[in-house]
Protein backbone atom coordinates (compact mmCIF):
# COMPACT_ATOMS: atom_id res chain seq x y z
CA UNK A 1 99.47 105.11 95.70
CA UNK A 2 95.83 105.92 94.82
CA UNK A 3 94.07 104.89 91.80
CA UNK A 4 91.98 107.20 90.03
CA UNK A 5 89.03 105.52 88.19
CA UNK A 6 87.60 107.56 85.37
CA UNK A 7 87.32 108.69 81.75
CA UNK A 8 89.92 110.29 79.49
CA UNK A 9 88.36 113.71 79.17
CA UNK A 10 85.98 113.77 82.34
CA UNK A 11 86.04 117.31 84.56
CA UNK A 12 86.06 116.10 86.99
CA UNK A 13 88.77 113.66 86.80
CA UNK A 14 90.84 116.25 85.67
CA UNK A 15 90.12 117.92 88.91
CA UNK A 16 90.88 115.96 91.07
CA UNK A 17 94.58 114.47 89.20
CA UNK A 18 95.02 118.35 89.25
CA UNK A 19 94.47 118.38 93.42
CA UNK A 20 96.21 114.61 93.82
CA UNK A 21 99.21 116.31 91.68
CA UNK A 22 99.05 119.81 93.81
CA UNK A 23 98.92 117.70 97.24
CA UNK A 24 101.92 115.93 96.39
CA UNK A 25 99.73 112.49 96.20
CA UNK A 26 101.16 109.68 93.85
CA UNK A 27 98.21 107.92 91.38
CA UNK A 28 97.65 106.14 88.91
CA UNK A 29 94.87 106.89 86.32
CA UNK A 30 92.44 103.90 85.36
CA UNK A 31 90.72 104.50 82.26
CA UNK A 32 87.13 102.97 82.60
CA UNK A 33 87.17 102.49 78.92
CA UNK A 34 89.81 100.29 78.18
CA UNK A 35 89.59 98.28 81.70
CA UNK A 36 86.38 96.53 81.36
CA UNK A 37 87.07 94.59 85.50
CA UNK A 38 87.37 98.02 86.16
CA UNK A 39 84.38 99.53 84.78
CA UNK A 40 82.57 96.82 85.98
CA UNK A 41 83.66 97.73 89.61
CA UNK A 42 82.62 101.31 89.10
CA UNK A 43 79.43 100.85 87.99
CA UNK A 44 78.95 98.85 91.48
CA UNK A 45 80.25 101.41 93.49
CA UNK A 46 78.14 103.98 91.71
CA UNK A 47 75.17 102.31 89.07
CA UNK A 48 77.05 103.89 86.49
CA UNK A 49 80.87 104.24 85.71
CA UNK A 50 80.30 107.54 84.99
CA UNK A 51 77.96 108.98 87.91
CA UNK A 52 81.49 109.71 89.45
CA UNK A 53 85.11 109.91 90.82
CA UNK A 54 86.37 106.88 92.44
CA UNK A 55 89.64 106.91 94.55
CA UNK A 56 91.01 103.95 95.70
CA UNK A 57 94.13 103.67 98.62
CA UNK A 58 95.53 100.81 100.64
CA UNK A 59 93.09 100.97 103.34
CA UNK A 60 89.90 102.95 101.30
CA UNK A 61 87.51 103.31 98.31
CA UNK A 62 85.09 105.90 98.00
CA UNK A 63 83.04 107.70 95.12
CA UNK A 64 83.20 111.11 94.79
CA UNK A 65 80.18 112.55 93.21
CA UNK A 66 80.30 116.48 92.65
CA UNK A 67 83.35 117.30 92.61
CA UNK A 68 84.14 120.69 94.83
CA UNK A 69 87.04 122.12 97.02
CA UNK A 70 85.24 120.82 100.36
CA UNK A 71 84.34 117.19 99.23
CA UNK A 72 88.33 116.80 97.72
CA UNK A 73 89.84 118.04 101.18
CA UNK A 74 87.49 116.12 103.51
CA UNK A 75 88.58 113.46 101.42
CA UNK A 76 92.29 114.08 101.86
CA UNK A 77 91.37 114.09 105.57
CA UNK A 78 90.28 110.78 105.30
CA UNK A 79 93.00 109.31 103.38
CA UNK A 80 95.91 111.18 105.66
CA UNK A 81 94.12 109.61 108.69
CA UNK A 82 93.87 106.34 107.14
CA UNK A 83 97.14 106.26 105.72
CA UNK A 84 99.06 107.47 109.47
């Protein structure tokens, strides 16, 4: 299952549970507001919990900044490939 750390509201979020949901990819949706550990994490990754997407899998993490088509299926590449 991936996790899917963002914002209630965010664009891009709702991107990309609208591609995980399309691809047929379980998640789980962590709201950076109420999960403070999680924020925290985030903000790590990125400086900011809100300079992007963050998808995390068994074997991966990785920020998404800029949502687009290309970025979400490169990273679908990744995560088939990691997850074969």
């Amino acid at each position: 299952m991936v996790r899917l750390y963002g914002i209630p509201g965010c664009g891009p979020c709702e991107i990309v549970k609208m591609f995980l949901a399309q691809k047929g990819i379980p998640y789980a949706f962590v709201d950076l507001r109420k999960d403070e550990a999680a924020a925290q994490r985030v903000a790590e990754l990125l400086g900011s919990p809100t300079a992007g997407v963050v998808l995390e899998w068994g074997r991966g993490v990785e920020a998404i900044r800029g949502v687009s088509p290309a970025r979400l299926h490169a990273w679908l590449d990744r995560y088939r490939a990691q997850e074969a």
